[in-house]
Protein backbone atom coordinates (compact mmCIF):
# COMPACT_ATOMS: atom_id res chain seq x y z
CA UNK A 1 30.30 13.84 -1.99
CA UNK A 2 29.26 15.99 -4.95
CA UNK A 3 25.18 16.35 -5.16
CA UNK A 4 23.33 15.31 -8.70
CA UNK A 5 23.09 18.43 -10.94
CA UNK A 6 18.97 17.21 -11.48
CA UNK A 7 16.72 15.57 -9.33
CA UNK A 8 14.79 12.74 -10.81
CA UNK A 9 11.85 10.66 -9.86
CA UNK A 10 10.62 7.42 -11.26
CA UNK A 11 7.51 5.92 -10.09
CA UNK A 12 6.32 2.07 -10.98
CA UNK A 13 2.52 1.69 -10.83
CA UNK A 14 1.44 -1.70 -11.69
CA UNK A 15 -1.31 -1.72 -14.14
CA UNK A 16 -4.41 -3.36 -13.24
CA UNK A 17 -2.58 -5.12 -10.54
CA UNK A 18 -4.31 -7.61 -8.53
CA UNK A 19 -6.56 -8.58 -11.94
CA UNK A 20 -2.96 -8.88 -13.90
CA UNK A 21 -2.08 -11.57 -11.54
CA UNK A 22 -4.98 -13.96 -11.59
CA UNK A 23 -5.23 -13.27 -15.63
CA UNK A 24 -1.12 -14.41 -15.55
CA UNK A 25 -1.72 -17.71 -12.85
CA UNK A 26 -4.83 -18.32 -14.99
CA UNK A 27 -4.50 -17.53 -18.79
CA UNK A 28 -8.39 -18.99 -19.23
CA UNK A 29 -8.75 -15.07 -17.79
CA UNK A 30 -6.83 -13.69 -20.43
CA UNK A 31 -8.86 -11.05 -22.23
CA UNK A 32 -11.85 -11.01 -19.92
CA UNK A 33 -13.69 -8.72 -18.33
CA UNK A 34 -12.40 -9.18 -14.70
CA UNK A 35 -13.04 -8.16 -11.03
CA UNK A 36 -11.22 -8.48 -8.04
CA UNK A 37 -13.59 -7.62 -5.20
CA UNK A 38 -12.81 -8.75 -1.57
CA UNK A 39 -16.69 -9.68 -0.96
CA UNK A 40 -17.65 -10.57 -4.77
CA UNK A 41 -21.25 -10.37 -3.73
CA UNK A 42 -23.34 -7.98 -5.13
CA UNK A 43 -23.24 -6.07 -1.74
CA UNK A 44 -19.06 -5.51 -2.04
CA UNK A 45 -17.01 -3.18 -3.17
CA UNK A 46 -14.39 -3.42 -6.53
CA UNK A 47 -11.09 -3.73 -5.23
CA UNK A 48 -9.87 -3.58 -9.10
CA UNK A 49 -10.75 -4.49 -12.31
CA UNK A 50 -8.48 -5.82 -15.73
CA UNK A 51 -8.47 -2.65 -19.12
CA UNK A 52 -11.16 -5.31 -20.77
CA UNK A 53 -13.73 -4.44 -17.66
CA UNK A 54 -12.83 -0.58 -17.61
CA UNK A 55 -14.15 -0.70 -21.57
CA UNK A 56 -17.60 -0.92 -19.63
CA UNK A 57 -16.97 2.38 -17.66
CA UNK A 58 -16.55 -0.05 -15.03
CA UNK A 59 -13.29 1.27 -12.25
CA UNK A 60 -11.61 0.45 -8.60
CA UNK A 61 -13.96 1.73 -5.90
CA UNK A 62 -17.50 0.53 -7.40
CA UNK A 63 -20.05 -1.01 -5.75
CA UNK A 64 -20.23 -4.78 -7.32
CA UNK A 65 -23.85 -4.53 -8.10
CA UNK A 66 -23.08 -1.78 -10.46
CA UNK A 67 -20.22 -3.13 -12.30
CA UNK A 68 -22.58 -6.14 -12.66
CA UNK A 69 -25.24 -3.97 -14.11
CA UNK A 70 -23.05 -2.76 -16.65
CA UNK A 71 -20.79 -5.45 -17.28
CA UNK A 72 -23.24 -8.42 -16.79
CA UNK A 73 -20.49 -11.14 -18.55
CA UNK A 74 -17.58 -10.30 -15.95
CA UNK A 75 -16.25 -12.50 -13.89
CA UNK A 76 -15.75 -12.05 -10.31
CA UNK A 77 -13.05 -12.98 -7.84
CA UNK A 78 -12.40 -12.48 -4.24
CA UNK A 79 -8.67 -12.53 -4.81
CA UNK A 80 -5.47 -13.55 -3.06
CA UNK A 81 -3.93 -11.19 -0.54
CA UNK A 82 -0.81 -13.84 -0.04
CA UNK A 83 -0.05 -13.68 -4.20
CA UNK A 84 -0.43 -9.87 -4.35
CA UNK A 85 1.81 -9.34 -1.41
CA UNK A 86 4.43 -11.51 -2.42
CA UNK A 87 4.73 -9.62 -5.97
CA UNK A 88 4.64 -6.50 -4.25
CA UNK A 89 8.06 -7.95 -2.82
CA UNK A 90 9.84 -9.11 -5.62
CA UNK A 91 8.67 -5.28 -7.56
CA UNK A 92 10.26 -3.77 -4.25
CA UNK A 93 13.35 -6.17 -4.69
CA UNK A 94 14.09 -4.97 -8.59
CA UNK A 95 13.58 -1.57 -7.44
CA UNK A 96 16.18 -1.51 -5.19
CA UNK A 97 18.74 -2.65 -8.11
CA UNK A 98 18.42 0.70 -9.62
CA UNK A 99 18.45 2.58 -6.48
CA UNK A 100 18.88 1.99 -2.78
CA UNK A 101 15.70 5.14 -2.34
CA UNK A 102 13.05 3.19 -2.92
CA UNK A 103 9.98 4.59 -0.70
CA UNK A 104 6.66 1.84 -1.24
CA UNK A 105 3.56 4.17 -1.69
CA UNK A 106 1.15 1.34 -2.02
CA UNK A 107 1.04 -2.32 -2.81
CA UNK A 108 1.67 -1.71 -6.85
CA UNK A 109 3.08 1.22 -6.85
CA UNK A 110 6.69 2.78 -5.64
CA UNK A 111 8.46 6.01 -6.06
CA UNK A 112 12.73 5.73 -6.64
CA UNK A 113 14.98 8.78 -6.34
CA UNK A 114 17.31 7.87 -9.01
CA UNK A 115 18.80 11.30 -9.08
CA UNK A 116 22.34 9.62 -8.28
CA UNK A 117 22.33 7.15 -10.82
CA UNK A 118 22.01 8.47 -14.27
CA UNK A 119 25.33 8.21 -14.84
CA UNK A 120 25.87 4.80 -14.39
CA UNK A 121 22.49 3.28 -16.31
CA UNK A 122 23.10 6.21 -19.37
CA UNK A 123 19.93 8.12 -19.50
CA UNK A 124 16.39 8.57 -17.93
CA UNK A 125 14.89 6.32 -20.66
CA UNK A 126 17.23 3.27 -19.38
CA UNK A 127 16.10 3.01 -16.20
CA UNK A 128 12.33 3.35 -17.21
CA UNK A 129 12.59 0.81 -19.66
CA UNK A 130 15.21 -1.03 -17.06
CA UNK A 131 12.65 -1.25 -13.63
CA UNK A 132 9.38 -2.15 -16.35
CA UNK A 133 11.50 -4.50 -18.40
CA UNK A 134 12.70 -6.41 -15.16
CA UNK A 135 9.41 -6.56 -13.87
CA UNK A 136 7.72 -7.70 -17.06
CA UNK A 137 10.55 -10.72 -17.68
CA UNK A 138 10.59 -11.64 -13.93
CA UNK A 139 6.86 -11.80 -13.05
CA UNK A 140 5.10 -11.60 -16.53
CA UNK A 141 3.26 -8.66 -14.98
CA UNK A 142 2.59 -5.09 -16.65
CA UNK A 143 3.57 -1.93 -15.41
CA UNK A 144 3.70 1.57 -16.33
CA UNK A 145 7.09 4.30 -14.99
CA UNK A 146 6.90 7.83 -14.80
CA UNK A 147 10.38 9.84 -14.44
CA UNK A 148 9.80 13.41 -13.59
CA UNK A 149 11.80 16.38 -11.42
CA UNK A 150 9.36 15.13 -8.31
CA UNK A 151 7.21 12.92 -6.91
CA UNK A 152 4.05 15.09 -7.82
CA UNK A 153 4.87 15.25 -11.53
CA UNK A 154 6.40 11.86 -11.42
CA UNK A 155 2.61 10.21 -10.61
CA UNK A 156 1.43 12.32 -13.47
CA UNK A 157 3.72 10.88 -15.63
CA UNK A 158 3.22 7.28 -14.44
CA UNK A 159 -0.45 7.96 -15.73
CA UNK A 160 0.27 8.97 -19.10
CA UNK A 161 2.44 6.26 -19.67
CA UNK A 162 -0.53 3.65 -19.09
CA UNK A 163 -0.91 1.16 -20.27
CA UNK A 164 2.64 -0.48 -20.28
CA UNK A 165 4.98 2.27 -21.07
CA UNK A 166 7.53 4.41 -19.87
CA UNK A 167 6.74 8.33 -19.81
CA UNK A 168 9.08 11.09 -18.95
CA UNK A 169 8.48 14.82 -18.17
CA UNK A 170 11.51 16.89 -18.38
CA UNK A 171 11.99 19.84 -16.62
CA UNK A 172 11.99 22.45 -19.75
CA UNK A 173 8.33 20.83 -20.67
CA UNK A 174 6.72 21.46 -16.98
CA UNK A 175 5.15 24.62 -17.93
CA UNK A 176 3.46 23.16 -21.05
CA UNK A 177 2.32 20.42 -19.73
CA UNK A 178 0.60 22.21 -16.80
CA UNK A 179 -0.61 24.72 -19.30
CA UNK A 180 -4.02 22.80 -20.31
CA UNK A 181 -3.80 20.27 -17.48
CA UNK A 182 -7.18 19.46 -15.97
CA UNK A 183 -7.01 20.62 -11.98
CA UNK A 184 -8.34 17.04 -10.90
CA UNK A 185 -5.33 15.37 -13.04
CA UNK A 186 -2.87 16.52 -10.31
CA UNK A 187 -2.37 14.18 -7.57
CA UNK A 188 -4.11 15.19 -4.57
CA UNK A 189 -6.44 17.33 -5.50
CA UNK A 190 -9.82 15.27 -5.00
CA UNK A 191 -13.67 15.53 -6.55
CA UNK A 192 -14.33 18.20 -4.19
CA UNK A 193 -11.23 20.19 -4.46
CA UNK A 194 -11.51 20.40 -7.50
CA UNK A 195 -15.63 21.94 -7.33
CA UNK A 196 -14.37 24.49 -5.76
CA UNK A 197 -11.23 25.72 -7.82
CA UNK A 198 -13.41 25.53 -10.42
CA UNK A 199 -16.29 28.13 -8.86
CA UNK A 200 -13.07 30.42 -8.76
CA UNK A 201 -12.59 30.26 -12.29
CA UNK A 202 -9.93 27.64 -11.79
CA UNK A 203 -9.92 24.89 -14.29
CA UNK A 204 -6.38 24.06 -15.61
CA UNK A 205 -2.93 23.74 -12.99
CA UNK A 206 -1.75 26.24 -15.21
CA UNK A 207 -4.57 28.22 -13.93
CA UNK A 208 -4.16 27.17 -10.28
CA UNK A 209 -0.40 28.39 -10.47
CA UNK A 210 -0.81 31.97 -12.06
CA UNK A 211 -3.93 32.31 -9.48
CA UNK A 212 -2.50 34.76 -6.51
CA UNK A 213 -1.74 31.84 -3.42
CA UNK A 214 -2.56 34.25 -0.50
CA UNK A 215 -6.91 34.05 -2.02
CA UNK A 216 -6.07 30.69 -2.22
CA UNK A 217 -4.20 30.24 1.65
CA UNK A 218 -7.21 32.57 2.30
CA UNK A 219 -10.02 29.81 1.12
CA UNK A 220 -7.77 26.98 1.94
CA UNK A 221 -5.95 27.62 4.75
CA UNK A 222 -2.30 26.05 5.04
CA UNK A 223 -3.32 23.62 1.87
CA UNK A 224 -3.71 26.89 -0.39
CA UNK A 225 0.12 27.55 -0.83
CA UNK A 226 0.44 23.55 -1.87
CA UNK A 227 -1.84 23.89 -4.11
CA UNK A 228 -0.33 26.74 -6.08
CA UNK A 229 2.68 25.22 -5.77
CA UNK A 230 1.03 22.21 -7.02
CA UNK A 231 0.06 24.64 -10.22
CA UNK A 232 3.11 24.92 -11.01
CA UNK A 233 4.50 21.52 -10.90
CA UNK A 234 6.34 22.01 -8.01
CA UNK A 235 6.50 19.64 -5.01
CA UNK A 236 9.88 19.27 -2.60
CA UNK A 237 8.85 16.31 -1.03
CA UNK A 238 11.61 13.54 -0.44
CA UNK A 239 11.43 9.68 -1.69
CA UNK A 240 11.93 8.59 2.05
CA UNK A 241 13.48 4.45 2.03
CA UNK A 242 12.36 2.34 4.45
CA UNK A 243 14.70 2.57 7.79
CA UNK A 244 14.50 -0.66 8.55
CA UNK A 245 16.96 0.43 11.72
CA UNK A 246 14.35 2.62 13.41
CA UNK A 247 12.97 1.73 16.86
CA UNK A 248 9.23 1.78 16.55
CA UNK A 249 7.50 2.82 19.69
CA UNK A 250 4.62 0.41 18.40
CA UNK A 251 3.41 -2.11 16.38
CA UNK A 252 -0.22 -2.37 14.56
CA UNK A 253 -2.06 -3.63 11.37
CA UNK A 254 -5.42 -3.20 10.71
CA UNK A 255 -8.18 -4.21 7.61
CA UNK A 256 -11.15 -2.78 7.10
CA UNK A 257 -14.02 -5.09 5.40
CA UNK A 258 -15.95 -4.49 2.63
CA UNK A 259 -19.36 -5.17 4.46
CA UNK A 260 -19.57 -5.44 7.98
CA UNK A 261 -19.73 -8.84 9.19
CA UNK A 262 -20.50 -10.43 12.25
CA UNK A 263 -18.96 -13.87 11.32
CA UNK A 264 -17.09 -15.30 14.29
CA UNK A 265 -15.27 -17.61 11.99
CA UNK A 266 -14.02 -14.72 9.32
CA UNK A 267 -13.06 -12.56 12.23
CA UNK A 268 -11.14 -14.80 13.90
CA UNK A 269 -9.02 -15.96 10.80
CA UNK A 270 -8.69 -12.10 9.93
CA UNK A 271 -7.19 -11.40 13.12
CA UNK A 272 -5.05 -14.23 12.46
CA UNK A 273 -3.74 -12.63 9.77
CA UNK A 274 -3.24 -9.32 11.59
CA UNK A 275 -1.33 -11.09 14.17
CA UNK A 276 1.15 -12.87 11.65
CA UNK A 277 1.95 -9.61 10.02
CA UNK A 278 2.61 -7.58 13.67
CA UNK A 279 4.68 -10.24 15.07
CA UNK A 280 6.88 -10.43 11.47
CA UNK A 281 7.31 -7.10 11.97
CA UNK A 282 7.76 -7.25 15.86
CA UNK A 283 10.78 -10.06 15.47
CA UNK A 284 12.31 -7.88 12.37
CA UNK A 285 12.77 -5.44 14.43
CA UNK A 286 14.55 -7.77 17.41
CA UNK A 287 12.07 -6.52 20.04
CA UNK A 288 9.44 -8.18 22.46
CA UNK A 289 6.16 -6.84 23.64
CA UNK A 290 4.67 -6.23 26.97
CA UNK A 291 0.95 -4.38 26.00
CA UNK A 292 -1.34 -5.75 23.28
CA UNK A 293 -4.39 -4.30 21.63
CA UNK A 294 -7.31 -4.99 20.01
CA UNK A 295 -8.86 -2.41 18.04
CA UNK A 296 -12.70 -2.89 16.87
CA UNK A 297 -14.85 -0.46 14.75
CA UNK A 298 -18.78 -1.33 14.33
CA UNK A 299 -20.94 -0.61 11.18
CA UNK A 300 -22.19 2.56 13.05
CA UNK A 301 -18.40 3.83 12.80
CA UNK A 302 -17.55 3.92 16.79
CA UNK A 303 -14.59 2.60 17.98
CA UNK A 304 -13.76 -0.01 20.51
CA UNK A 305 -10.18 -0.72 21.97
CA UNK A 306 -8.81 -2.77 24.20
CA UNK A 307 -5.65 -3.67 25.34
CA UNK A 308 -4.04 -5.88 27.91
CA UNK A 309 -0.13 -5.50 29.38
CA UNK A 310 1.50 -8.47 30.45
CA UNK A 311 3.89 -9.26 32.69
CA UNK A 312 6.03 -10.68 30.76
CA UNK A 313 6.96 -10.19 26.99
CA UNK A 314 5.82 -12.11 23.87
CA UNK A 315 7.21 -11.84 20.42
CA UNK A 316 5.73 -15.06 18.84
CA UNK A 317 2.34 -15.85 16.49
CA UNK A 318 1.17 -17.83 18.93
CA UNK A 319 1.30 -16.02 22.02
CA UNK A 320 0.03 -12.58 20.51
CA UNK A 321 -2.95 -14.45 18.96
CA UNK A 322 -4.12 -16.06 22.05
CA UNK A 323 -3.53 -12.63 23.75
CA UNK A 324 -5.46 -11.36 21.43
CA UNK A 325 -8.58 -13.82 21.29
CA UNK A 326 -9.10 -13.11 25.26
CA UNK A 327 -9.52 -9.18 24.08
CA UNK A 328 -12.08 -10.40 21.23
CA UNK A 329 -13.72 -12.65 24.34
CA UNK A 330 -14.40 -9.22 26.16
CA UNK A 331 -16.11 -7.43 22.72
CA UNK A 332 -19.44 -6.63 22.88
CA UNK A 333 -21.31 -4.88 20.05
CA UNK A 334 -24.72 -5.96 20.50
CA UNK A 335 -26.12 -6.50 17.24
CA UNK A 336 -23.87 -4.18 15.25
CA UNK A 337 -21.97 -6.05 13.12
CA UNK A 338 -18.12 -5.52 12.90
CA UNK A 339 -16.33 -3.38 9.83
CA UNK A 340 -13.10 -3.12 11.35
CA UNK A 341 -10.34 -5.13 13.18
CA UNK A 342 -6.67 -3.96 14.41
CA UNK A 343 -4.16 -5.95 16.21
CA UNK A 344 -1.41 -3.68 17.97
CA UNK A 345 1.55 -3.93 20.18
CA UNK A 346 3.37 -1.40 22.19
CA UNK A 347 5.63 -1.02 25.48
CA UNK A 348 8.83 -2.44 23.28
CA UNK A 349 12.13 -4.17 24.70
CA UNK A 350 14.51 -4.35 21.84
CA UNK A 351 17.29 -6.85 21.73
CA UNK A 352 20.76 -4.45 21.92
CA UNK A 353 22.33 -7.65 19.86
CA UNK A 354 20.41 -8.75 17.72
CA UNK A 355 22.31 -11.52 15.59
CA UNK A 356 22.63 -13.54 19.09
CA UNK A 357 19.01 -12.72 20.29
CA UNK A 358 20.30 -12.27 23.44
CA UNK A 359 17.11 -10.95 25.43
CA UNK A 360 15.35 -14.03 24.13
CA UNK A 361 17.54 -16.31 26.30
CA UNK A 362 14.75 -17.08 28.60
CA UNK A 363 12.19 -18.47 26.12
CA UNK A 364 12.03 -22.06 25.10
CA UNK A 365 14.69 -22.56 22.22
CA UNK A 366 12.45 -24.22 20.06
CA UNK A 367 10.03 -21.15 19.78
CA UNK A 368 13.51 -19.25 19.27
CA UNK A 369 14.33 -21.30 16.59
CA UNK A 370 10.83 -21.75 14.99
CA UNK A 371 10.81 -17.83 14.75
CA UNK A 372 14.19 -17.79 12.85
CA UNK A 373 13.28 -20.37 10.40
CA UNK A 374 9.44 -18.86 9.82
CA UNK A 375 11.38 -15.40 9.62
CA UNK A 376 13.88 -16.65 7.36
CA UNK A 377 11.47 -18.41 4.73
CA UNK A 378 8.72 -14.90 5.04
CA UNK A 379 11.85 -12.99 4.63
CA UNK A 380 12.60 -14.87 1.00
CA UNK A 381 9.20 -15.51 -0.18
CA UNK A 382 6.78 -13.06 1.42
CA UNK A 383 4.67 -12.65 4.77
CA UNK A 384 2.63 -14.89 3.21
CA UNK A 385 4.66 -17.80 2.41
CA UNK A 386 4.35 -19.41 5.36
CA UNK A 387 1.31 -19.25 8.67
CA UNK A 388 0.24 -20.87 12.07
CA UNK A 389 -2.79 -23.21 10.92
CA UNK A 390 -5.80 -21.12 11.57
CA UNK A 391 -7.62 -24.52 12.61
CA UNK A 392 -6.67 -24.14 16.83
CA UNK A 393 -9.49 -24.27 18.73
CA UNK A 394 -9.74 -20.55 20.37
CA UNK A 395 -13.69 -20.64 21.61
C-alpha cells in the first residue's frame, strides 16, 4: 500500500473545556467570569477557568484565593467529572470519523494522523473545519484544530487558532514561523527550561535550532538533541491509537486531591470511583484479577501501598471495592492527612474467547450478566453513565 506523500497532524483542544460545559448545561453562566476548581474553597486549586475569567489574568493552575483576589465577582464550581468524561467520549467518537489514528492526549484534547486521508475529505482546511464543525453542532461546545507536519508543531498550531478556529502550518512556512518564536511557546519546554536557554543567549526556537546541539547535549544531556530538534520544528514522534487488543499486565487509576483530606466519607466514595473505572477497564479487556492494590500518598508526599492476592479471581465493582476497603482498614497515617488514592489490579487471567466469556463460567450468571448490561450502557454513554450506589455500608 502506497505511503502519503506528506505527513499531517491535526490536534483538537477544547477551549476552556470543563467551564464550556457548565456555561452550555447552564446558559445563566453564559458570559461570566467562571471557575471550575475541584475544592472551590479558597484553599483549592483552579482546575480551569471560561476567556471572561482569563480577562482578569486569572488561568488553570491558580490557587483559588488568588483568582478570588483578582476576580472577586467569579463564580465558582466544583464541577462534574461524569459530564466532562462523557464529552471527552463523544469528541473521541467524531475523531475517529476522520481517521481511525486517533491517540487521546488529555481529556479535551487529541492528536489525529490524517496523513492518509486528504484525499478523500479535499484539503487540510476540510478536515479542520470538519472535526471543529462536528463537535460544535453535536455538543454545542468550542474547540480550536491545529494541522501541522507533527505533533510538536501541530500543538503550536492548535494555540494560535484559539479561540474557536482552525490554524494550519504548512511545511514551506516552518522556518518562519520558528524564526521569532518565543523558546517557552514550544511544547515542552517548561518555565525553567526556558531560564536557562535564555542565560545562553537563547531566546527564539529559531535561535535554539541554529545553536550547535552537542553545547546543548553537553548542558542537557540526552534532552539537548530534542531540543534543537525542537528549534527547528522537527519532532518524529507517532500519533499512537489506542490498542484496545493489548494484554495489560495491570490495571490502576489513581486521583490526586486538591488539599489533602482526611475525610473518611470523601475517601471512600473516591475510591469508589477508582474502582468503577479499573474494573470497566478490567472486563473490556475480558480478564479477571487475582492481586489488588491500594496505593496511598500522605500530605508529607510518602507513599503507602498495599496489596492483597486472592485465591480466586474477581472482575466485578463489587468485589474489587470490598477488596479494596479491607486494604483502606489496614491504613494508618497518623495524623497526616491523605492527598492521594490509587486502586490497582495485577496477576491477569484473560478470557481466550471472549464473546462467550468462557473463563467466567464459574461465577454466578447474574453478576455475568449485570457486568454485560453495566458494560454495555458505560460503553454507549460513558464510564459515568451508570455506578454501584456509593450508600453500602463498608465501616
Amino acid at each position: 500500500m502506497p505511503q502519503p506523500k506528506e505527513r499531517v497532524i491535526a490536534l483538537i483542544d477544547m477551549d476552556a473545556f470543563f467551564a464550556s460545559i457548565e456555561q452550555r448545561d447552564n446558559p445563566a453562566l453564559r458570559g461570566k467570569p467562571l471557575f471550575i476548581a475541584g475544592s472551590h474553597t479558597k484553599k483549592g486549586v483552579v482546575t480551569t477557568c471560561s476567556y471572561e475569567a482569563r480577562k482578569y489574568g486569572c488561568h488553570s493552575g491558580m490557587p483559588v484565593i488568588e483568582a478570588w483576589r483578582r476576580c472577586p465577582h467569579g463564580l465558582f464550581f466544583p464541577g462534574s467529572q461524569g459530564k466532562y468524561s462523557y464529552a471527552s467520549m463523544r469528541i473521541l467518537q467524531i475523531c475517529k470519523r476522520f481517521t481511525p489514528v486517533v491517540e487521546p492526549f488529555s481529556i479535551d484534547e487529541m492528536f489525529l494522523d490524517v496523513s492518509g486521508c486528504l484525499r478523500l475529505f479535499g484539503s487540510k482546511r476540510v478536515i479542520g473545519e470538519g472535526i471543529r464543525g462536528a463537535v460544535r453542532d453535536e455538543l454545542d461546545l468550542p474547540s480550536s484544530v491545529g494541522i501541522a507536519p507533527n505533533k510538536l508543531l501541530a500543538k503550536l498550531a492548535s494555540k494560535l487558532a484559539k479561540p474557536d478556529g482552525v490554524y494550519i502550518i504548512e511545511p514551506e512556512d516552518v522556518s518562519a514561523l520558528m524564526e521569532d518564536l518565543p523558546v517557552e511557546s514550544l511544547f515542552g519546554v517548561g518555565e525553567k527550561t526556558a531560564e536557562k536557554l535564555k542565560l545562553l543567549g537563547i531566546h527564539t526556537a529559531g535561535q535554539l535550532g541554529r545553536y550547535p546541539a552537542d553545547i546543548l547535549s553537553r548542558k542537557f544531556g540526552v534532552g539537548g538533541c530534542k531540543l534543537h530538534r525542537m528549534g527547528l520544528g522537527q519532532d518524529d514522534s507517532p500519533v499512537v491509537a489506542e490498542a484496545e487488543s493489548e494484554r495489560p499486565k495491570s490495571i490502576s487509576n489513581e486521583t490526586t486531591f486538591y488539599s489533602a483530606t482526611n475525610n473518611p466519607e470523601h475517601l471512600l466514595k473516591v475510591l469508589l470511583s477508582l474502582v468503577h473505572k479499573v474494573a470497566f477497564r478490567l472486563r473490556k479487556h475480558d480478564a479477571r484479577a487475582r492481586t489488588v492494590r491500594l496505593t496511598v500518598r500522605t500530605e508529607d508526599f510518602v507513599t503507602h501501598t498495599h496489596r492483597h492476592t486472592l485465591r480466586h479471581t474477581i472482575f466485578f465493582d463489587t468485589d474489587l471495592y470490598d477488596e479494596i476497603c479491607a486494604l483502606f482498614r489496614e491504613v494508618d497515617t497518623g495524623a497526616l492527612r491523605i492527598r492521594l488514592l490509587g486502586v490497582g489490579v495485577s496477576n491477569l487471567v484473560f478470557d481466550e474467547e471472549p464473546s462467550q466469556l468462557r473463563l467466567f463460567e464459574d461465577f454466578d450468571n447474574r453478576d455475568v450478566l449485570t457486568a454485560r448490561a453495566v458494560d454495555s450502557i458505560k460503553k454507549r454513554f460513558g464510564e459515568s453513565a451508570i455506578k454501584i450506589g456509593d450508600s453500602r455500608q463498608t465501616f
